[in-house]
Protein backbone atom coordinates (compact mmCIF):
# COMPACT_ATOMS: atom_id res chain seq x y z
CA UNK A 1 87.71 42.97 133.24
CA UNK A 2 89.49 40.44 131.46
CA UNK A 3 92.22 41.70 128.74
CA UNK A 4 90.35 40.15 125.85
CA UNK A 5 87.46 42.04 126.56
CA UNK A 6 89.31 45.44 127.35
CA UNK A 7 88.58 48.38 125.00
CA UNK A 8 91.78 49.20 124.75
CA UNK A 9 94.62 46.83 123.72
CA UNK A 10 98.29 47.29 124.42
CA UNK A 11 101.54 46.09 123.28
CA UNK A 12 105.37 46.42 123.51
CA UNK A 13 107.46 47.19 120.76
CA UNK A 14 111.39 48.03 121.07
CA UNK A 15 110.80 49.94 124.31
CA UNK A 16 107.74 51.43 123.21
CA UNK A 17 104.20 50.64 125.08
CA UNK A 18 101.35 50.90 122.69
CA UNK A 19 97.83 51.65 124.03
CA UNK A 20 94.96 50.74 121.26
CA UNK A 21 91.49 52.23 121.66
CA UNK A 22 90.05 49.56 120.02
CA UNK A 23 86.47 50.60 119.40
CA UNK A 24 86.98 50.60 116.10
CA UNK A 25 82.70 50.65 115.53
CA UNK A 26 81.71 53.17 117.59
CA UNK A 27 84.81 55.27 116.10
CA UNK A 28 86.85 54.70 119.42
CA UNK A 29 84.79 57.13 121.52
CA UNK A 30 85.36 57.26 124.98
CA UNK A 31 83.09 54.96 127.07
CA UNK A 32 83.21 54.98 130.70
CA UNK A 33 85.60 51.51 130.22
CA UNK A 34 87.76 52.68 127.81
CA UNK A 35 88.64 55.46 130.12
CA UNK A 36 89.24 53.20 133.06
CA UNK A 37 90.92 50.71 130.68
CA UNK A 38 93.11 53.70 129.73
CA UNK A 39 94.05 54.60 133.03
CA UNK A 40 95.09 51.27 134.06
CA UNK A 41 97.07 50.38 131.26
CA UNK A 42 98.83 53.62 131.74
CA UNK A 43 99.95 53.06 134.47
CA UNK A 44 101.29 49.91 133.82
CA UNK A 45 103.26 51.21 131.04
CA UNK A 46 104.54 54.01 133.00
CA UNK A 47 105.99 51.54 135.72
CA UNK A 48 107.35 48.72 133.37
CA UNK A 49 110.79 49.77 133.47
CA UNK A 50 111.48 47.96 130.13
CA UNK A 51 109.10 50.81 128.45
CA UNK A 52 111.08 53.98 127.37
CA UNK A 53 107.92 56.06 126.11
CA UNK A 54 104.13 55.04 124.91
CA UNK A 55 102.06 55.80 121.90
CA UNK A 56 98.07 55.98 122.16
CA UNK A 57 96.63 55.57 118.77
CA UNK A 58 93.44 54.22 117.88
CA UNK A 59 91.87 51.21 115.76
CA UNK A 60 91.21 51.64 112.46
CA UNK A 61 91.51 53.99 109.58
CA UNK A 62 88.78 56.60 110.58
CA UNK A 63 88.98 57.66 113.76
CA UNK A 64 91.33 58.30 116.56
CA UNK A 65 88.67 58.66 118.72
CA UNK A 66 85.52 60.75 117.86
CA UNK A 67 84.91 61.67 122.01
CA UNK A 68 82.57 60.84 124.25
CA UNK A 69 80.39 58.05 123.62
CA UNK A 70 77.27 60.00 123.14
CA UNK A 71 75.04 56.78 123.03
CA UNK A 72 76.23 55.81 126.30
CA UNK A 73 75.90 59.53 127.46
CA UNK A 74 72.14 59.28 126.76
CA UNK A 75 71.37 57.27 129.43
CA UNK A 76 72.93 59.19 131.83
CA UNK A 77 71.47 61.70 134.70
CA UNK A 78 73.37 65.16 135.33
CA UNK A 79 75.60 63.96 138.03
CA UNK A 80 76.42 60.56 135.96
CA UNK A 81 77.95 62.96 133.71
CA UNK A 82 79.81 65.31 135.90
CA UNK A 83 81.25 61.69 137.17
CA UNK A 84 82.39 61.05 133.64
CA UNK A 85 83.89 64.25 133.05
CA UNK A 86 85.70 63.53 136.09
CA UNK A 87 87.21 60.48 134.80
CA UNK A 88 89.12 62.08 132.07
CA UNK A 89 91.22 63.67 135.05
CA UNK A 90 91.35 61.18 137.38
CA UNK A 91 92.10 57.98 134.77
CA UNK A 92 93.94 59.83 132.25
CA UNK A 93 96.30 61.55 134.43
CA UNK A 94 98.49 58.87 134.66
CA UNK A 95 99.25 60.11 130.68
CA UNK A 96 99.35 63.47 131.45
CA UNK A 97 101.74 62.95 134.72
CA UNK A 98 104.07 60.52 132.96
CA UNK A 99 107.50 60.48 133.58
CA UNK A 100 108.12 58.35 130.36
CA UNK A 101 106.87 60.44 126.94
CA UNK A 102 103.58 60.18 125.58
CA UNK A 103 103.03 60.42 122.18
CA UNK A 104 99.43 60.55 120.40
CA UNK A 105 99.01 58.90 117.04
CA UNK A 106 96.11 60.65 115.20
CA UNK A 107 95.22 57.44 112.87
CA UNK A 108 92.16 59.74 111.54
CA UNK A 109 89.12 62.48 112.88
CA UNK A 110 89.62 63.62 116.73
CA UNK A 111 87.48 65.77 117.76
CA UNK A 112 85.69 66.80 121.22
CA UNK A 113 86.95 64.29 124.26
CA UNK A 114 89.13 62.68 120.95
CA UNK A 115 91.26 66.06 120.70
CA UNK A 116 91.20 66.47 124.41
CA UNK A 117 92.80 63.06 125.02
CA UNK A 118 95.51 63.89 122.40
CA UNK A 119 96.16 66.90 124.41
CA UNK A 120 96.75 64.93 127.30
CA UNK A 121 99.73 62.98 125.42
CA UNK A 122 103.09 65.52 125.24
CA UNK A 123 103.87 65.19 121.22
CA UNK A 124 101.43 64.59 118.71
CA UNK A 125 101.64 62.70 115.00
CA UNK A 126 98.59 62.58 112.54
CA UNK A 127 97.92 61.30 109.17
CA UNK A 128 97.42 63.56 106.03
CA UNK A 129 93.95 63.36 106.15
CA UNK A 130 92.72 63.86 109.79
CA UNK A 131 90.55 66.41 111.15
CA UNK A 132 90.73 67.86 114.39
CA UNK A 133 88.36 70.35 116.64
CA UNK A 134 86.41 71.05 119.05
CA UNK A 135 82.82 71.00 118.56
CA UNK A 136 81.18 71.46 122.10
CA UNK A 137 79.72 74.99 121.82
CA UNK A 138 77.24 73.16 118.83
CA UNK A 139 76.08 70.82 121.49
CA UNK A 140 75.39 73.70 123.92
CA UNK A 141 78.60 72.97 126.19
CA UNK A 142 82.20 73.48 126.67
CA UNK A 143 85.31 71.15 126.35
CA UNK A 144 85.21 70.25 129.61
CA UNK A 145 88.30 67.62 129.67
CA UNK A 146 90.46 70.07 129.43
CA UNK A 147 90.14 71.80 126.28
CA UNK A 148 89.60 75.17 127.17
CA UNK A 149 93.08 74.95 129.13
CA UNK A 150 95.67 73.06 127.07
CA UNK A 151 94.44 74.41 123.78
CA UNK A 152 95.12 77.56 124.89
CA UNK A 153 98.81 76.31 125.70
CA UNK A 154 99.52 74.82 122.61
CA UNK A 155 97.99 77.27 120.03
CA UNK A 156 97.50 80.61 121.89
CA UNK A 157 94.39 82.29 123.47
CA UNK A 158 92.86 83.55 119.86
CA UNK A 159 93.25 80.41 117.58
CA UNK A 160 91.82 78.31 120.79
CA UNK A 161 88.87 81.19 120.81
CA UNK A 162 88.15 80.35 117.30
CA UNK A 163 88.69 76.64 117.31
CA UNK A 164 86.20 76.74 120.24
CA UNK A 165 83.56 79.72 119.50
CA UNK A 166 83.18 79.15 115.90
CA UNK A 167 83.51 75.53 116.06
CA UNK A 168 86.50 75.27 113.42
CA UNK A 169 88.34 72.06 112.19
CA UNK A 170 91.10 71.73 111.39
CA UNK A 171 92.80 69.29 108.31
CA UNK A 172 96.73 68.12 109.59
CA UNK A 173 98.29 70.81 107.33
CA UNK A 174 96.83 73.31 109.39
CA UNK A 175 97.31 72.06 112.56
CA UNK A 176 100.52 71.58 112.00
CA UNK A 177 101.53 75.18 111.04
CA UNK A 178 99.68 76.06 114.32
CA UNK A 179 101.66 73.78 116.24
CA UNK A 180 98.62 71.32 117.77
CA UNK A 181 100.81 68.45 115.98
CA UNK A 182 104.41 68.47 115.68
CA UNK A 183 104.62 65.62 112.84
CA UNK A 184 102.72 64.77 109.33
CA UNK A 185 102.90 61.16 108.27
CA UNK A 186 102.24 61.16 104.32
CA UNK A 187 99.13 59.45 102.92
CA UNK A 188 99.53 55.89 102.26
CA UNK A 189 102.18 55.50 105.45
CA UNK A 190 102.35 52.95 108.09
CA UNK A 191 101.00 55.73 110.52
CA UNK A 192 102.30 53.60 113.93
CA UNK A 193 105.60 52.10 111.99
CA UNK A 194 105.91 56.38 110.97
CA UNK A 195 105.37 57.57 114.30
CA UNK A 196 107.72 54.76 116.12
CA UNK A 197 110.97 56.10 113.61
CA UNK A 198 109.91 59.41 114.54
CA UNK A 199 109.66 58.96 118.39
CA UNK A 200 113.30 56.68 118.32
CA UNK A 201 115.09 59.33 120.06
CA UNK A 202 112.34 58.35 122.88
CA UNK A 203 112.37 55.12 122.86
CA UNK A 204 116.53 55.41 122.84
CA UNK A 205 117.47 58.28 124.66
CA UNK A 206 118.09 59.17 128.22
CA UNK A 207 114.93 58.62 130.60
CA UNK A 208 116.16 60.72 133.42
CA UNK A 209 117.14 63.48 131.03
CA UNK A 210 113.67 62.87 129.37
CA UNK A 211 111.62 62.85 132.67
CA UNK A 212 113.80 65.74 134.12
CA UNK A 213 112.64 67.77 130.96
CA UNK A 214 109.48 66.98 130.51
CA UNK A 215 108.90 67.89 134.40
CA UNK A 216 110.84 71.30 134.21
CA UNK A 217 108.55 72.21 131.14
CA UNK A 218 104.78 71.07 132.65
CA UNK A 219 105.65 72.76 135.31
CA UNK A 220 106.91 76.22 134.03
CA UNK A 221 103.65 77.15 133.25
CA UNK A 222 102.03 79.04 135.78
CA UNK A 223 105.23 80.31 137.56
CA UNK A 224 106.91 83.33 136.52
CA UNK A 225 110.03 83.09 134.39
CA UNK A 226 112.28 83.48 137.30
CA UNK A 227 110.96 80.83 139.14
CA UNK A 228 110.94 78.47 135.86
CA UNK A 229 114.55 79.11 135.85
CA UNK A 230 115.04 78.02 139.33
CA UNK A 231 112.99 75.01 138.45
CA UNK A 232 114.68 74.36 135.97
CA UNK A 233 118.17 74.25 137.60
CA UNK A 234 116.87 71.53 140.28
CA UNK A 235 115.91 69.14 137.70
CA UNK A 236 119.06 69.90 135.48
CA UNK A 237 121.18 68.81 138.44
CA UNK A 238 119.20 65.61 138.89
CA UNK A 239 120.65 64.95 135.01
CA UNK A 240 124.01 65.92 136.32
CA UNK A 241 123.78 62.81 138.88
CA UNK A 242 123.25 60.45 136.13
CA UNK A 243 125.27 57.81 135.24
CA UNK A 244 123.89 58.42 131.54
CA UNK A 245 125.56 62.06 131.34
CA UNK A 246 128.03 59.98 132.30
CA UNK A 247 128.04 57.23 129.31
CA UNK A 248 127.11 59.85 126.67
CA UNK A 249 129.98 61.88 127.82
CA UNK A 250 132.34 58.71 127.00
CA UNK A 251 130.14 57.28 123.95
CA UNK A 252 130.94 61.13 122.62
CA UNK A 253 134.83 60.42 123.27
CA UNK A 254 134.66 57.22 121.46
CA UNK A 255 133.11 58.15 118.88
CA UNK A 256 129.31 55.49 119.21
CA UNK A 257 126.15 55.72 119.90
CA UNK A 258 125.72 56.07 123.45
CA UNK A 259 123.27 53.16 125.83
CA UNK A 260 121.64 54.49 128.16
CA UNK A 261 119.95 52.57 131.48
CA UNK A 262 118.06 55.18 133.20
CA UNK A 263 120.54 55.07 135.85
């Protein structure tokens, strides 16, 4: 697949990578390409050492992306879809395994695959006037990209039950105050200049302090506390190794803003 006629565009911006779902007619739902497009971006983004963290976003004003691409689903048999389903794990993984932090910028609805995929990404931004849910039990199904799971981790077991069960959407005010999002951009912003002043600390900070922290976290979830802790103390000492610790240490003394190399 050439670039030009990838579903997905990406770019480089002050040591952010920027993946595009650029489906902008079809309300960037998730085709088969635009996963595999998405998974091999990713991964180039993850190993260009000249990216800090990335931001997924999609084209347009309406839609991050609306899920799966139900007109391509139509012509599929049973097992064609149990492949797709398959590719959100296998091509999106490299998102959800990142090293580097992923951010999701919700540039308008997400709902279905669309919310999954933002669930996937480790911080998420959205505009004043998104909406976001899960609307699978309508269609006689389940989130089955990982819904049912990382909901549940974000939001707790009863506001995932209702999301879910009863179908409800949420507007960005809400989802906020339930913690699915962590940041509001106002209407009328620049959503992606918004979310790239909000994310500097990523794009700036320490990457083996970052990827230390985002590992000792992902994986604290289905260990007891005790061995979280212990986790938790083997990635800590991989920051204490760092010549970063190091040159915040002495940017601290002399009074600047410290550079770090990710060394």
């Amino acid at each position: 697949m050439n670039i030009e006629e990838s579903p997905v565009r990406v770019e480089r911006r002050d040591g952010v990578g920027i993946l595009t779902i650029d489906r902008e007619r079809r309300l960037n739902a998730l085709s088969r390409a635009t996963l595999y497009a998405l998974g091999r971006l990713g991964a180039e983004l993850v190993a260009d050492p000249t990216v800090r963290a990335i931001l997924l976003t999609g084209a347009g004003e309406r839609a991050f992306c609306a899920g799966a691409d139900l007109k391509e689903r139509q012509g599929m048999s049973l097992e064609d879809v149990r492949v797709q389903v398959g590719l959100y794990r296998s091509e999106l993984g490299v998102l959800d395994r990142s090293p580097k932090p992923v951010v999701a910028a919700i540039n308008g609805v997400a709902l279905g695959g669309g919310l999954e995929l933002a669930m996937v990404c480790d911080l998420r931004v959205t505009v004043a006037t998104a909406k976001l849910g899960l609307p699978e039990t309508s269609l006689g199904i389940i989130p089955g990209a990982g819904g049912t799971q990382r909901l549940a981790r974000l939001v707790g077991e009863g506001r995932a039950t209702e999301m879910i069960c009863l179908g409800r959407r949420l507007d960005a005010a809400e989802a906020l105050s339930w913690g699915l999002v962590n940041h509001v951009v106002p209407e009328g912003s620049d959503l992606i200049a918004e979310t790239l002043r909000w994310m500097a600390p990523l794009a700036h900070g320490a990457p083996i302090a970052q990827a230390a922290a985002l590992r000792a976290i992902r994986n604290s979830f289905e260990v007891p506390l005790e061995r979280g802790l212990e986790l938790e103390a083997v990635y800590y000492d991989e920051t204490l190794r760092s010549q970063d610790r190091v040159e915040a240490l002495a940017a601290f003394a002399e009074k600047r803003k410290p550079v770090f190399r990710g060394e």
